[in-house]
N, C-alpha and C. Protein backbone atom coordinates (compact mmCIF):
# COMPACT_ATOMS: atom_id res chain seq x y z
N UNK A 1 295.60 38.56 114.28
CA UNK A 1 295.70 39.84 113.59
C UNK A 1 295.31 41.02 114.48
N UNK A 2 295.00 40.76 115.80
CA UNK A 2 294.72 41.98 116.50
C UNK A 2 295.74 42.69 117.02
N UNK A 3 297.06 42.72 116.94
CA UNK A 3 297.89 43.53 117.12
C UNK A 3 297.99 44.43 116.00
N UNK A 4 297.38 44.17 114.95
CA UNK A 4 297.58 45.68 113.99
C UNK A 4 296.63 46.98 114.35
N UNK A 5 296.04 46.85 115.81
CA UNK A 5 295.12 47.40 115.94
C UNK A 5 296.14 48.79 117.14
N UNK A 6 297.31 48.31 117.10
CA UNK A 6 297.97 48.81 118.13
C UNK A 6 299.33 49.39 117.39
N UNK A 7 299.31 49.29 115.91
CA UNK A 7 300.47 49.78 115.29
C UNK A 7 301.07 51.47 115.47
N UNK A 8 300.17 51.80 115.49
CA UNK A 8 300.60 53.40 116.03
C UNK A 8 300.88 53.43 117.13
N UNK A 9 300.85 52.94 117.98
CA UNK A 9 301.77 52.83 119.45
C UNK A 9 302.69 52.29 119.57
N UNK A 10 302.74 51.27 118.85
CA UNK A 10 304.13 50.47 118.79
C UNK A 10 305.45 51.86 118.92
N UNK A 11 306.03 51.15 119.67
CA UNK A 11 308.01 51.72 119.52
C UNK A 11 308.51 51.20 118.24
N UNK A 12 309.12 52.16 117.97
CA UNK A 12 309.83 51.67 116.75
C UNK A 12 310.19 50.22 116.38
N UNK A 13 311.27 50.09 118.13
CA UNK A 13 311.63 48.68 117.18
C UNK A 13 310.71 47.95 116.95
N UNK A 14 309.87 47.62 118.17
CA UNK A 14 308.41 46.55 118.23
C UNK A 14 308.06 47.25 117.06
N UNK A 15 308.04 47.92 116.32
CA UNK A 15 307.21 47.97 114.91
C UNK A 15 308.19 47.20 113.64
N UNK A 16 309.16 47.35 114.16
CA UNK A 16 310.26 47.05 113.03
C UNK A 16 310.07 45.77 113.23
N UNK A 17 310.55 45.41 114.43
CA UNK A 17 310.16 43.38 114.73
C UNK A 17 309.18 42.87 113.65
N UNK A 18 307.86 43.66 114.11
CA UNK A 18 306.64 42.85 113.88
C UNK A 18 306.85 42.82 112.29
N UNK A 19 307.12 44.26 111.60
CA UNK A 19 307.17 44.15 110.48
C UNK A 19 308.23 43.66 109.03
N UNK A 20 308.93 43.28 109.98
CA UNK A 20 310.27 42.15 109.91
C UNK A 20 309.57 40.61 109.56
N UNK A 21 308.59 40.45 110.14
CA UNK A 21 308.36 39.01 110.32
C UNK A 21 307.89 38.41 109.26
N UNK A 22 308.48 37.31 108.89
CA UNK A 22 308.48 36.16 107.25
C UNK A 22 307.17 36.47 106.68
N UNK A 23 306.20 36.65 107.67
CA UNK A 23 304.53 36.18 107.59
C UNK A 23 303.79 37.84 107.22
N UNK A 24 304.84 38.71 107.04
CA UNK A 24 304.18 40.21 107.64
C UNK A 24 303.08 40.69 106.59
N UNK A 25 303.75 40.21 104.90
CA UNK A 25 302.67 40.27 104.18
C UNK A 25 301.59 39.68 103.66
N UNK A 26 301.76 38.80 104.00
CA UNK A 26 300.38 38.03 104.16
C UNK A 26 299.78 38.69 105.24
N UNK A 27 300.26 38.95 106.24
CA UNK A 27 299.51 39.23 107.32
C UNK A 27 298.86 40.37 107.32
N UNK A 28 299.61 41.42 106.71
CA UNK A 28 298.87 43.00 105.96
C UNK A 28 297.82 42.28 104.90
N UNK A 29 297.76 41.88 104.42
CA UNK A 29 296.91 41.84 103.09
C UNK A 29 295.55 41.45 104.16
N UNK A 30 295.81 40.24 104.54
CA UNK A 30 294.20 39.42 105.24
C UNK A 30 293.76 40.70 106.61
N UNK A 31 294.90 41.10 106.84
CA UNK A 31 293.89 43.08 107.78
C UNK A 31 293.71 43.55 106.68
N UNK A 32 293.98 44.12 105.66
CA UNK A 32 293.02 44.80 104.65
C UNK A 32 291.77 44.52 104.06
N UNK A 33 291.85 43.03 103.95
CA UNK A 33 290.30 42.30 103.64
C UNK A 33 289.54 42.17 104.82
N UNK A 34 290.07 42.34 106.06
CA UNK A 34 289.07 42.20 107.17
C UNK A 34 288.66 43.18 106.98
N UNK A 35 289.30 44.50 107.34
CA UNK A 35 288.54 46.30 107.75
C UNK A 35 287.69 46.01 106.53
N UNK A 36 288.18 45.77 104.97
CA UNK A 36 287.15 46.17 103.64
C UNK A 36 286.05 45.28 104.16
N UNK A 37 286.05 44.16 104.37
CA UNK A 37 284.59 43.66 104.70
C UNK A 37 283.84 43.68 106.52
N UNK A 38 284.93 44.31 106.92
CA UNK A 38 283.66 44.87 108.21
C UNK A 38 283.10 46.09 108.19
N UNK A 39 284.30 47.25 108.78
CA UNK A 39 284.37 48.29 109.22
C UNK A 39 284.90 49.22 108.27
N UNK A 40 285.54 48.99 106.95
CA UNK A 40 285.66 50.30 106.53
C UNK A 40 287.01 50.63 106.56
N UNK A 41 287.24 50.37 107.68
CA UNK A 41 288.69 51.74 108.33
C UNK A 41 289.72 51.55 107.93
N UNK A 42 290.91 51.77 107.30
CA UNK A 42 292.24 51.42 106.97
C UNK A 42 293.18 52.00 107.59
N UNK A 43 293.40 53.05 108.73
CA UNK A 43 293.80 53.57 109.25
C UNK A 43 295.03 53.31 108.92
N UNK A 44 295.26 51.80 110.10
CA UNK A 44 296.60 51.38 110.30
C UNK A 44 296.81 50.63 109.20
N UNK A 45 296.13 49.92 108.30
CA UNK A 45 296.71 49.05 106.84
C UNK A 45 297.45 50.45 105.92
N UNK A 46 296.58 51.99 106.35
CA UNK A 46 297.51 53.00 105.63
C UNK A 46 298.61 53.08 106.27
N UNK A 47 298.64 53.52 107.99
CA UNK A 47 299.88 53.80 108.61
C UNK A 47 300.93 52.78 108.09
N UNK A 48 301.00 51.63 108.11
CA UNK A 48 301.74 50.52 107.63
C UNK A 48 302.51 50.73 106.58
N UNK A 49 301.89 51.12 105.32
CA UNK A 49 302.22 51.31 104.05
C UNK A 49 303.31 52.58 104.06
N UNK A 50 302.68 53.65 105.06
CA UNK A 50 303.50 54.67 105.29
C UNK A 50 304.98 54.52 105.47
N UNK A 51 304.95 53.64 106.82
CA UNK A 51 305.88 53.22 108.15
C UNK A 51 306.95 52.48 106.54
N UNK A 52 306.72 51.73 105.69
CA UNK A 52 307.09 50.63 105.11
C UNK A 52 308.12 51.11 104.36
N UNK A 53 307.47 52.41 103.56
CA UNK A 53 307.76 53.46 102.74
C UNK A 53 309.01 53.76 103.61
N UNK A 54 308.80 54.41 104.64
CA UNK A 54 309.72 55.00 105.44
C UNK A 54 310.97 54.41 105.65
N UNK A 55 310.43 53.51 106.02
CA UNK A 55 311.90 52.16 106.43
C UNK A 55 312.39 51.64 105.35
N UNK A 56 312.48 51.81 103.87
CA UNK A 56 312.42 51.38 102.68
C UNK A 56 313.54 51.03 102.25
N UNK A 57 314.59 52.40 102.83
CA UNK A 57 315.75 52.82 102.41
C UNK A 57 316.96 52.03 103.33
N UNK A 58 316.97 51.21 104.28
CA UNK A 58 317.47 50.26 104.78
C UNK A 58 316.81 49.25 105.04
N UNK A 59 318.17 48.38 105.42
CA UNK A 59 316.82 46.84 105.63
C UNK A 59 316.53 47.22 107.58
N UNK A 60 315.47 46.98 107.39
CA UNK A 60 314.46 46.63 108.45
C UNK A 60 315.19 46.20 110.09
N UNK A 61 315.91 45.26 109.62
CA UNK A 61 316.69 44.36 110.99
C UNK A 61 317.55 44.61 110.54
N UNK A 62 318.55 45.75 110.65
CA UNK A 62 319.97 46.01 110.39
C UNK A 62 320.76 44.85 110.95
N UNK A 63 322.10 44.50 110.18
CA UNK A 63 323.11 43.60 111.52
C UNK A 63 323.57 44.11 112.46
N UNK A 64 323.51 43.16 113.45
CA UNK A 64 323.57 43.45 115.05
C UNK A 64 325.37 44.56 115.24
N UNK A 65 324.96 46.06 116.05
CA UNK A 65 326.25 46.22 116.51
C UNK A 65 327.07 45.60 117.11
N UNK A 66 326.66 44.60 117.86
CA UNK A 66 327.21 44.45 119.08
C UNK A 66 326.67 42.56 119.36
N UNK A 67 327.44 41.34 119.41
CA UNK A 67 327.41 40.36 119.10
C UNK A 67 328.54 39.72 120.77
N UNK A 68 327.68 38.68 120.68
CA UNK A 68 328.57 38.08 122.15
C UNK A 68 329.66 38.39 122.34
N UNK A 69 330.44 37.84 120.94
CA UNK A 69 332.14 37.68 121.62
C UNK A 69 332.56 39.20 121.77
N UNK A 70 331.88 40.56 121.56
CA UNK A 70 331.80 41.46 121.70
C UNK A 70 331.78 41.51 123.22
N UNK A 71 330.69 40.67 123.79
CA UNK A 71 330.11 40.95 125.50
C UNK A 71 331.44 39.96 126.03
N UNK A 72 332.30 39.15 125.37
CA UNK A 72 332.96 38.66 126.18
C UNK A 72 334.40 39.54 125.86
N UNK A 73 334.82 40.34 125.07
CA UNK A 73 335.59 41.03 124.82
C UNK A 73 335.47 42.08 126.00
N UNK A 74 334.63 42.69 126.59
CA UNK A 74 334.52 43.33 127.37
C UNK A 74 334.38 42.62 129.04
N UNK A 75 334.65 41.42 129.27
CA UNK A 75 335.13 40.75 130.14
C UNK A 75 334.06 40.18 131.10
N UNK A 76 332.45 40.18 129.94
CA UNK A 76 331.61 39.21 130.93
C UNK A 76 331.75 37.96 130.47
N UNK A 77 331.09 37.19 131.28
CA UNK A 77 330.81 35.90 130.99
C UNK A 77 329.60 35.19 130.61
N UNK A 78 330.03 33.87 129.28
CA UNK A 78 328.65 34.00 128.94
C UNK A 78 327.45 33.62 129.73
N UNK A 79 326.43 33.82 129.02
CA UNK A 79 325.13 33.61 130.12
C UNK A 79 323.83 33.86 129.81
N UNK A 80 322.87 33.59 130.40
CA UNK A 80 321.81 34.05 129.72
C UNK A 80 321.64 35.69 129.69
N UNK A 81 322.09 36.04 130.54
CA UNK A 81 321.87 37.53 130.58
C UNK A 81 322.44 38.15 129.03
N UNK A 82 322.95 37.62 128.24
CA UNK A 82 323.75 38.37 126.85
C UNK A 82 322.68 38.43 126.37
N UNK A 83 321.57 37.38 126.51
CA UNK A 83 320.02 37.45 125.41
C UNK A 83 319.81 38.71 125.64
N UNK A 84 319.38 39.36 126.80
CA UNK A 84 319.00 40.92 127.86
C UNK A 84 319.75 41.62 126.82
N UNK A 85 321.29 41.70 127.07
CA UNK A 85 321.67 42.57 126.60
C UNK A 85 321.91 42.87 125.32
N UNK A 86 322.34 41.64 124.08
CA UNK A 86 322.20 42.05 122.95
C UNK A 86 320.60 42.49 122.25
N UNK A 87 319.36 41.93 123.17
CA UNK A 87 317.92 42.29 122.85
C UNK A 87 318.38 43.97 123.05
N UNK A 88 318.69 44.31 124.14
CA UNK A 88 318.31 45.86 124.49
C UNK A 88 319.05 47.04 123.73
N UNK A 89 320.46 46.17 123.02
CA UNK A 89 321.22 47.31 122.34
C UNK A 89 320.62 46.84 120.66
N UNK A 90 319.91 45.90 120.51
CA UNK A 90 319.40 45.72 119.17
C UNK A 90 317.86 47.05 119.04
N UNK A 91 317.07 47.19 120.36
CA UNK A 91 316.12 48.26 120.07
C UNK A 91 316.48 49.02 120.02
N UNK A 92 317.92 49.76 121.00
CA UNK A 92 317.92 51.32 120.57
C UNK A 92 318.63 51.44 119.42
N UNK A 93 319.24 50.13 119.09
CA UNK A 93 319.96 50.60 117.22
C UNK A 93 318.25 50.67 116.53
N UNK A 94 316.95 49.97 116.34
CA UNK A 94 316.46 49.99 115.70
C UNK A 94 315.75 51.63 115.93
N UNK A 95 315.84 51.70 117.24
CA UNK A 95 315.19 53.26 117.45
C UNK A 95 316.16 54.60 117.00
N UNK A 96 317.42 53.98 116.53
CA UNK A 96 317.99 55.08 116.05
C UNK A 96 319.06 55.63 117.33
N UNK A 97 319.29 55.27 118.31
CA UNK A 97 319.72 55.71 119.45
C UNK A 97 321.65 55.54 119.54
N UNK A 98 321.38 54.17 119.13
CA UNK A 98 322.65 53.64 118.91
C UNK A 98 323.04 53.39 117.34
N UNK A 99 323.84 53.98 116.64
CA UNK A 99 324.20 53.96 115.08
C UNK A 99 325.48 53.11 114.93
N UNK A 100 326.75 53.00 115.78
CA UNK A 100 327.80 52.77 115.74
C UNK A 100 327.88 51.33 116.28
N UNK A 101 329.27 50.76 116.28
CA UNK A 101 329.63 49.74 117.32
C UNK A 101 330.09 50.13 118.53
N UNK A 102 330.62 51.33 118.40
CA UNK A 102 331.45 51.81 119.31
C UNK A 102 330.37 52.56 120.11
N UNK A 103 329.11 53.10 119.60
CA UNK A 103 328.25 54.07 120.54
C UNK A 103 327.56 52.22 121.09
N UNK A 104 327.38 51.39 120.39
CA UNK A 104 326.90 50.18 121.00
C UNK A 104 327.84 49.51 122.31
N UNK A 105 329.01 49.90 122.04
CA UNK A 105 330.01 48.82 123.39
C UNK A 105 329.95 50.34 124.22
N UNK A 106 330.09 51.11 123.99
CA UNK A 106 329.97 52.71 125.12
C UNK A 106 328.77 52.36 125.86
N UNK A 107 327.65 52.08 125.70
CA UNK A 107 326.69 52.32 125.82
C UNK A 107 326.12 51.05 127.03
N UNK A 108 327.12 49.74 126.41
CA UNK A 108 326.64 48.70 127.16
C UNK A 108 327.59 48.79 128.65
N UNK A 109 328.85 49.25 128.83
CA UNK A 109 329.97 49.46 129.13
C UNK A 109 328.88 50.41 130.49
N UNK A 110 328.49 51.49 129.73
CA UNK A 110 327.91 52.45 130.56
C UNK A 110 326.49 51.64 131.28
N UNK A 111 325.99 51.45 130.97
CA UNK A 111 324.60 50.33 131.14
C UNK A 111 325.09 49.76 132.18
N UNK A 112 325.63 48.86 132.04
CA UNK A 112 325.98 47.53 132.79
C UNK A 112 326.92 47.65 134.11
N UNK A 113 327.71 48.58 134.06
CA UNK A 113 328.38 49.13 135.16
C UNK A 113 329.74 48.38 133.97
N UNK A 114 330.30 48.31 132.98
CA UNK A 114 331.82 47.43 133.06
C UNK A 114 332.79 48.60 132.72
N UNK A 115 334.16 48.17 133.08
CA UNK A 115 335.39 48.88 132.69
C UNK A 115 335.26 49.83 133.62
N UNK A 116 334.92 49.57 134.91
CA UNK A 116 334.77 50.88 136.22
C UNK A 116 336.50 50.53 136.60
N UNK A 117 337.01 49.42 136.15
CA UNK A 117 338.15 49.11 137.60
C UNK A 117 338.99 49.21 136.22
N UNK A 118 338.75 50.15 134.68
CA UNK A 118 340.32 49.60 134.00
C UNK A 118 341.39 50.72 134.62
């Protein structure tokens, strides 16, 4: 439970991840009974509630823009490197950066160096 100690720094998505996860409410509740019986502080068990509020209005882990046969549509091959790249266009959709499919394949296109030689 000591990463709730770091929730206000978290990046979006790393906040969205964490608070995505099967276990998240249970895992809020037993930090609320810790701070009430040590320290008092609710800081981040409030920020949380805030953040939760906030994100309320969609789900959390939107579906992915941008999906392999996507990365092989654009003429790579598969590999481990697709983990890299569908991880990196999944944070800036969660950060809001990338909204589209099309700002998602622009984006990887531009990233990656592809479609220099169409």
């Amino acid at each position: 439970h000591m990463v709730f100690k770091d929730v206000p720094k978290m990046r979006v998505a790393k906040l969205k991840r964490f608070m995505a996860r099967p276990t998240f409410d249970d895992e809020l509740e037993l930090h609320r009974v810790d701070c009430q019986g040590s320290h008092r502080m609710l800081d981040n068990y409030e920020f949380l509630l805030r953040k939760r509020e906030e994100f309320a209005n969609e789900p959390i882990i939107p579906a992915p823009l941008v999906r392999g046969d996507d990365l092989i549509g654009l003429g790579l091959e598969p590999s481990p490197k697709f983990s890299e790249i569908l991880e990196a266009v999944e944070t800036r959709q969660l950060e809001g950066s990338l909204r589209t499919r099309e700002e998602a394949l622009e984006w990887v296109k531009h990233e990656y160096s592809l479609g220099k030689n169409d």
